[in-house]
N, C-alpha and C. Protein backbone atom coordinates (compact mmCIF):
# COMPACT_ATOMS: atom_id res chain seq x y z
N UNK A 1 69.15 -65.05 -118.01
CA UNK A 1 68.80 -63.92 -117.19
C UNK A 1 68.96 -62.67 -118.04
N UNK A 2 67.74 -62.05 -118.12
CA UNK A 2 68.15 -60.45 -119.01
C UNK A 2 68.66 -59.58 -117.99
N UNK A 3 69.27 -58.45 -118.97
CA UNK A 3 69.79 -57.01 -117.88
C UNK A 3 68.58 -56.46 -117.76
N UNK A 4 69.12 -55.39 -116.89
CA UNK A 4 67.74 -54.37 -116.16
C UNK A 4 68.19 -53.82 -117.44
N UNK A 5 66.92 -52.65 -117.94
CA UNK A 5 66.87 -52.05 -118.90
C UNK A 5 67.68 -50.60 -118.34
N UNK A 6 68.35 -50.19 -119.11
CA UNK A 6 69.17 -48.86 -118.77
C UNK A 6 68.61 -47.66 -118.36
N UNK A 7 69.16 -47.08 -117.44
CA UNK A 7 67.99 -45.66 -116.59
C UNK A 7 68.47 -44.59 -117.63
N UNK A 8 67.81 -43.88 -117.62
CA UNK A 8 67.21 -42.51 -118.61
C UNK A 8 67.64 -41.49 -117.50
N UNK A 9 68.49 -40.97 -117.03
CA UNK A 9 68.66 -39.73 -116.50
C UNK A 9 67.92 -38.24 -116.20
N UNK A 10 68.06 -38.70 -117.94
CA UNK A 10 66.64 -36.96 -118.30
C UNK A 10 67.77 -36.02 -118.31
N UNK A 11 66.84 -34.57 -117.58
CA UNK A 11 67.10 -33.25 -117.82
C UNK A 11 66.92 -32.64 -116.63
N UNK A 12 65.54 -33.90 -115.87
CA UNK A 12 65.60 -33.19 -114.66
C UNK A 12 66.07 -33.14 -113.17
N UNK A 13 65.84 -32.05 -112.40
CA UNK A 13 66.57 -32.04 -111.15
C UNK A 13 66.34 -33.24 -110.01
N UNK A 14 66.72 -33.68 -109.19
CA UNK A 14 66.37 -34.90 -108.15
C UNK A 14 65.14 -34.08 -107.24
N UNK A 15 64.30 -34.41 -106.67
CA UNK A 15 63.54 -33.81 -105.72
C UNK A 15 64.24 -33.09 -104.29
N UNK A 16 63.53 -32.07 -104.38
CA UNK A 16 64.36 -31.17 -102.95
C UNK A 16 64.30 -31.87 -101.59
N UNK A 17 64.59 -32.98 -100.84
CA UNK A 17 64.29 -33.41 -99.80
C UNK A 17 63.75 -32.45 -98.82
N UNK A 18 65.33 -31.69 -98.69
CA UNK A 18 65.08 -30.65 -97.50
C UNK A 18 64.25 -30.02 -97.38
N UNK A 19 63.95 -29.51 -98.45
CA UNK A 19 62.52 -28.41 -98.63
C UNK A 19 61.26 -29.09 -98.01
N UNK A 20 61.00 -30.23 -98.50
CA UNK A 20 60.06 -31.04 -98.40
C UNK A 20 59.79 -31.25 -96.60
N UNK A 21 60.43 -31.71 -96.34
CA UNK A 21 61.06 -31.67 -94.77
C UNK A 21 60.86 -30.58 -93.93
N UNK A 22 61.22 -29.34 -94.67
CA UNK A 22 60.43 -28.58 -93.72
C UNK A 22 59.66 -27.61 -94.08
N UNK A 23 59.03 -28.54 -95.18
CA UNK A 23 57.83 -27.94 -95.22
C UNK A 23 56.47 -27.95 -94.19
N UNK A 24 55.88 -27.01 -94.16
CA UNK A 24 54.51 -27.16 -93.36
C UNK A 24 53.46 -28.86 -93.20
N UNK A 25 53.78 -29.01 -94.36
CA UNK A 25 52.64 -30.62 -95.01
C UNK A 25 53.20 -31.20 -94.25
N UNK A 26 54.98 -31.51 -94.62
CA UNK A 26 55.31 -32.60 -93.77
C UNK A 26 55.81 -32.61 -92.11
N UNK A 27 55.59 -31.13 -91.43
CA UNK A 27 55.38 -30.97 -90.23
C UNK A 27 54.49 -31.48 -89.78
N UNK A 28 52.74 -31.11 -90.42
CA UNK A 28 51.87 -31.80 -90.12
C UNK A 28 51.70 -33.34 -90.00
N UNK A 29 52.67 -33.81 -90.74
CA UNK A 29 52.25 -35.00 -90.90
C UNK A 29 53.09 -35.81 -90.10
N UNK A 30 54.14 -35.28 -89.79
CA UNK A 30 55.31 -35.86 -88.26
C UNK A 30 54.57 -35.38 -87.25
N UNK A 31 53.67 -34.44 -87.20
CA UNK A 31 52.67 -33.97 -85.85
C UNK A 31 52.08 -35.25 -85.80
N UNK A 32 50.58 -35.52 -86.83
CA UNK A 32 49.76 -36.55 -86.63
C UNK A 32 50.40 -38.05 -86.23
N UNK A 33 51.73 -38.33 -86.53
CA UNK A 33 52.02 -39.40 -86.33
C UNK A 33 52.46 -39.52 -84.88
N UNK A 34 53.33 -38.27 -84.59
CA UNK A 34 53.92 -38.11 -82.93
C UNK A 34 52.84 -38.43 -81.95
N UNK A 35 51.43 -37.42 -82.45
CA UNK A 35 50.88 -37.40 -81.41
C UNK A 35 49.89 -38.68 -81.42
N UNK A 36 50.08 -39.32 -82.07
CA UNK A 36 49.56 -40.83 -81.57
C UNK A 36 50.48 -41.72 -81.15
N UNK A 37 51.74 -41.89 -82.21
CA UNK A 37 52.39 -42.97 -81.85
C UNK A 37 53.11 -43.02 -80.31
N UNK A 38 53.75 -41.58 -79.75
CA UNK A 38 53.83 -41.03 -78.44
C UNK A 38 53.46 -41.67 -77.41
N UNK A 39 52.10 -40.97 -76.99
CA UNK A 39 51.26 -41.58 -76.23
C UNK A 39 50.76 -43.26 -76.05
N UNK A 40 50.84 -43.52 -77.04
CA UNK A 40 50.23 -45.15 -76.93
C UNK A 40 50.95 -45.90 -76.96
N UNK A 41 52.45 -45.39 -77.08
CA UNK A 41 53.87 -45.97 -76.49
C UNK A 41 54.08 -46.03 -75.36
N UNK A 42 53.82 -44.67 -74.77
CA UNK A 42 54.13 -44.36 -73.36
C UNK A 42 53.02 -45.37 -72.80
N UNK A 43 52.04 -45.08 -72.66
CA UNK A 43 50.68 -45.79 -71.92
C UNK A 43 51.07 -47.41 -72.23
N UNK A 44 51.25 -47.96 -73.42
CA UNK A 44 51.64 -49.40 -73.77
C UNK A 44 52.58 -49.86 -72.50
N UNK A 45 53.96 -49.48 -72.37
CA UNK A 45 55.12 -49.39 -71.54
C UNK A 45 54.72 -49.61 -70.29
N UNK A 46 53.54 -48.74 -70.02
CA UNK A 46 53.26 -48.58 -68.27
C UNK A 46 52.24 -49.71 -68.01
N UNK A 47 51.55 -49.88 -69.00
CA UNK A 47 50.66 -51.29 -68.41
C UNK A 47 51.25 -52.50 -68.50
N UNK A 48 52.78 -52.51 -69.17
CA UNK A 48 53.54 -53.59 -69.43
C UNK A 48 54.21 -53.65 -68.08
N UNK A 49 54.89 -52.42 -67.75
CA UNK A 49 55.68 -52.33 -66.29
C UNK A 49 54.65 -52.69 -65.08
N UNK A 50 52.93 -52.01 -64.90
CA UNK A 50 52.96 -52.19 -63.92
C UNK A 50 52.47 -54.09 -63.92
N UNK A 51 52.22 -54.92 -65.03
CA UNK A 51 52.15 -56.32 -64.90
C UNK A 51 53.39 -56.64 -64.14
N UNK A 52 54.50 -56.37 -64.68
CA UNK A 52 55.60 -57.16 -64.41
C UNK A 52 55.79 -56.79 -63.22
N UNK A 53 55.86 -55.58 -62.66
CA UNK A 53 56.00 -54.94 -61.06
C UNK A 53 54.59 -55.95 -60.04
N UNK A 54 53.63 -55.93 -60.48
CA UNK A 54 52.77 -56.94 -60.07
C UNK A 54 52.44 -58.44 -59.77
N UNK A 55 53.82 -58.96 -61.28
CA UNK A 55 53.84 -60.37 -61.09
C UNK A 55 55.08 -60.44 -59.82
N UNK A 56 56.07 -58.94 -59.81
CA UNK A 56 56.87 -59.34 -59.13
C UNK A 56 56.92 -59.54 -57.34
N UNK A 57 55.87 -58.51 -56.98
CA UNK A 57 55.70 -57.83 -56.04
C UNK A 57 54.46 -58.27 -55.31
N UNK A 58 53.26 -58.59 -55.75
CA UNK A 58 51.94 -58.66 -55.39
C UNK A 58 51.77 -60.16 -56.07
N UNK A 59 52.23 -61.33 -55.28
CA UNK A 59 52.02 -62.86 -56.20
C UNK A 59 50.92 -63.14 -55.51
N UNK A 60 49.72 -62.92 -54.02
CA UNK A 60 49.11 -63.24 -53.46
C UNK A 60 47.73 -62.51 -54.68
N UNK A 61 48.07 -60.94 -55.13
CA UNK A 61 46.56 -60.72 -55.87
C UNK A 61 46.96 -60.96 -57.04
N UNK A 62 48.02 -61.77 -57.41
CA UNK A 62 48.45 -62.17 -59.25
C UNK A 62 47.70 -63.56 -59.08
N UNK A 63 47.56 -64.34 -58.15
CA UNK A 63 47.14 -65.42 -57.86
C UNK A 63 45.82 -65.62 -57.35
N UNK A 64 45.13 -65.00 -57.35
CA UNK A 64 43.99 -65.11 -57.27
C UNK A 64 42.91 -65.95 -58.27
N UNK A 65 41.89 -66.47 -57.84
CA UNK A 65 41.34 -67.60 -58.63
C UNK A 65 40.17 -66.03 -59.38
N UNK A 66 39.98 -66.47 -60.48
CA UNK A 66 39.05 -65.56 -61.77
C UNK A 66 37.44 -66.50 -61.71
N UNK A 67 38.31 -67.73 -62.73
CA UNK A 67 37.03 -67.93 -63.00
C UNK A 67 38.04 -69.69 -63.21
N UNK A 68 37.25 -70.59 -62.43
CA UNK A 68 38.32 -72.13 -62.20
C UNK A 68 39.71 -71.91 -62.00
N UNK A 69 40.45 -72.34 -63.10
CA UNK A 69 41.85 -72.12 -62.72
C UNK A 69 42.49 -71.25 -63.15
N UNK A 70 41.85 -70.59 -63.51
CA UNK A 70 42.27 -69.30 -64.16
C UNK A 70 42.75 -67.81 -63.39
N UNK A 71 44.28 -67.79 -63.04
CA UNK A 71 44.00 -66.56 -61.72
C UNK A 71 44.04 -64.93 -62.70
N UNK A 72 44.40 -63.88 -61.62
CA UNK A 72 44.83 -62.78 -62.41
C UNK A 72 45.75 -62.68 -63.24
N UNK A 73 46.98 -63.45 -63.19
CA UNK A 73 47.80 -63.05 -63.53
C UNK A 73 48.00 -63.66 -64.94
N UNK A 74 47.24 -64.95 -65.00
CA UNK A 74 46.73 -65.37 -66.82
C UNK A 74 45.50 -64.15 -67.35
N UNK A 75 44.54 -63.58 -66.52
CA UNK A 75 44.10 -62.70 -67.41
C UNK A 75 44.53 -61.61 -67.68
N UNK A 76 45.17 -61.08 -66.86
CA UNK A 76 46.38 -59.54 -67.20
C UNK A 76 47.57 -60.03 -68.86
N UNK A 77 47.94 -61.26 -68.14
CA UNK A 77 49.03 -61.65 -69.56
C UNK A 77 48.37 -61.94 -70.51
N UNK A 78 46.91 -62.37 -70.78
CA UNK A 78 46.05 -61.82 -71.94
C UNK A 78 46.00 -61.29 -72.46
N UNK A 79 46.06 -60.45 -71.81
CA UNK A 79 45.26 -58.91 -72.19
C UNK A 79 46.16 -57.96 -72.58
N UNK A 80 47.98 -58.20 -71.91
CA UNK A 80 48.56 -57.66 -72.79
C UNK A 80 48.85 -58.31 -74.27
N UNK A 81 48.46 -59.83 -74.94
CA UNK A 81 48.41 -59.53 -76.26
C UNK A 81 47.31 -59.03 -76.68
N UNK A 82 46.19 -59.16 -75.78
CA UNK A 82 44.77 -58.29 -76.72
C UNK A 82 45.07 -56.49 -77.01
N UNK A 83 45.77 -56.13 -76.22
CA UNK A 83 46.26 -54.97 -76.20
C UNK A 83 47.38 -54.77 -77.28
N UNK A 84 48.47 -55.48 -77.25
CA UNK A 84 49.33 -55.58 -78.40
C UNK A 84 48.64 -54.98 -79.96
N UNK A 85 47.18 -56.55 -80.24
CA UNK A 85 46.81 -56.14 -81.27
C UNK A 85 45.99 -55.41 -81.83
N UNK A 86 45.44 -55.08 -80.15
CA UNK A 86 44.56 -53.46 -80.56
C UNK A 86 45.29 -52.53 -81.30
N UNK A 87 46.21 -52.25 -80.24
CA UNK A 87 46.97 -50.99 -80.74
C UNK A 87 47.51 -51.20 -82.06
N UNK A 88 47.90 -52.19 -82.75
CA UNK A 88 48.06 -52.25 -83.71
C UNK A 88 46.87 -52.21 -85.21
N UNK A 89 45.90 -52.80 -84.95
CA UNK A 89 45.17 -52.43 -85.40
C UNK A 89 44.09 -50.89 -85.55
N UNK A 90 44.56 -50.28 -84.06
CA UNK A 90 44.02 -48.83 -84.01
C UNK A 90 45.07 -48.02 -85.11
N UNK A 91 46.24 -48.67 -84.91
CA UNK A 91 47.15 -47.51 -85.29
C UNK A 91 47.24 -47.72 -86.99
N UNK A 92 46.41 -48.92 -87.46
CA UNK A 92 46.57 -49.20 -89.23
C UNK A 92 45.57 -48.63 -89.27
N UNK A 93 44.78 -48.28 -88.54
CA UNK A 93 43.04 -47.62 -89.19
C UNK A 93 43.51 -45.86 -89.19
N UNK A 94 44.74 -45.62 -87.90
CA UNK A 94 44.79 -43.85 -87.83
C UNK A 94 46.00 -43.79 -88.63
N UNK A 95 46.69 -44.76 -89.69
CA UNK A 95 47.64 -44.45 -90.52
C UNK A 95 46.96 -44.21 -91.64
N UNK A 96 46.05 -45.08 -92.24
CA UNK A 96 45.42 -45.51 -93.50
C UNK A 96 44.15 -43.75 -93.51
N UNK A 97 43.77 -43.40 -92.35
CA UNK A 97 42.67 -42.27 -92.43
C UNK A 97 43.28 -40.87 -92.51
N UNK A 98 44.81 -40.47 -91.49
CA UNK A 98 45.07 -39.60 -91.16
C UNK A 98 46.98 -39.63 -91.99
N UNK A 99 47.55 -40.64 -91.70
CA UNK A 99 48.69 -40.13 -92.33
C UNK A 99 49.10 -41.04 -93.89
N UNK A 100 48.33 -41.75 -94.27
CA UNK A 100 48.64 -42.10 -95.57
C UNK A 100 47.90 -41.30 -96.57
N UNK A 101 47.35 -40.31 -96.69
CA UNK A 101 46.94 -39.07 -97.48
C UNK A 101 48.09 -37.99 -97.45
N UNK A 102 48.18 -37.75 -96.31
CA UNK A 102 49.09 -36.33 -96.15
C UNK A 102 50.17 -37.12 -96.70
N UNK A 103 50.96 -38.31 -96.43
CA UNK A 103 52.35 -38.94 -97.22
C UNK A 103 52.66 -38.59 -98.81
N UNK A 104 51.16 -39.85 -99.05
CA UNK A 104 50.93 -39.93 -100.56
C UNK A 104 50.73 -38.03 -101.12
N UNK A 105 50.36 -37.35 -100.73
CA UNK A 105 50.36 -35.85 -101.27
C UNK A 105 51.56 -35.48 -100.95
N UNK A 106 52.05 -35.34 -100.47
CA UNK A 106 53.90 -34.78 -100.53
C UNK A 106 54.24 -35.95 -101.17
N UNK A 107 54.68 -36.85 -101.11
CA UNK A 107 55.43 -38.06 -102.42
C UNK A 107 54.98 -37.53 -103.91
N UNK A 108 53.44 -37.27 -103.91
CA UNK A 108 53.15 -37.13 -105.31
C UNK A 108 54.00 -35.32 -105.73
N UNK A 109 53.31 -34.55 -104.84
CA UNK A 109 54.22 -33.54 -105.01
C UNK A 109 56.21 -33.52 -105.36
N UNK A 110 56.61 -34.21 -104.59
CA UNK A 110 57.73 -34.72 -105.27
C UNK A 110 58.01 -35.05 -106.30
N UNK A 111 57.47 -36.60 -106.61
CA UNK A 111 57.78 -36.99 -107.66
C UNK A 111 57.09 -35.90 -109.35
N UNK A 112 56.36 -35.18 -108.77
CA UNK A 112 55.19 -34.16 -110.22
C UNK A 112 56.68 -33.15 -109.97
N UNK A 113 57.54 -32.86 -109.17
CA UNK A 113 58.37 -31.72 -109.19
C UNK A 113 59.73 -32.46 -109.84
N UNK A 114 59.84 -33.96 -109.59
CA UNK A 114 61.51 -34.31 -110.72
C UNK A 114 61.36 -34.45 -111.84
């Protein structure tokens, strides 16, 4: 097994976190993330609650026949994993367009400033 090769210290300073932090860029960029991840938390939560309030409360329209044996309450529990991997997939397309630019530009700014 070799050693890790020995770190080089340098001359220069560590990157300013704090600064960085509150800077404007990275306000923006805790904005773009809030105001998606927020909402589609909240909304996720409530279509999760009102299933379960539905399976608990309403078993006569959870039971209802769809399509053969299939009632409501197998297509609602569907649909919360089709929903699961929407949102997950919405939210890699509005990370990759909207907040993995603004990241990668403050990181690079960092690291071009140690």
């Amino acid at each position: 097994m070799s050693a890790a090769p020995p770190l080089d210290p340098g001359t220069h300073e560590p990157p300013d976190y704090l600064q960085a932090q509150s800077s404007a860029e990275f306000g923006e960029l805790r904005r773009a993330h809030r105001s998606f991840a927020f909402p589609l938390t909240v909304a996720f939560i409530l279509w999760y609650l009102v299933y379960v309030l539905l399976s608990s409360y309403a078993g006569g329209f959870m039971a209802i026949k769809v399509i053969g044996h299939l009632n409501v309450a197998f297509v609602l529990g569907i649909a919360q994993f089709v929903t699961t991997f929407l949102i997950a997939w919405w939210y890699s397309r509005h990370a990759a367009a909207k907040l993995d630019p603004k990241a990668e530009a403050i990181k690079s700014r960092l690291e071009g400033d140690a």
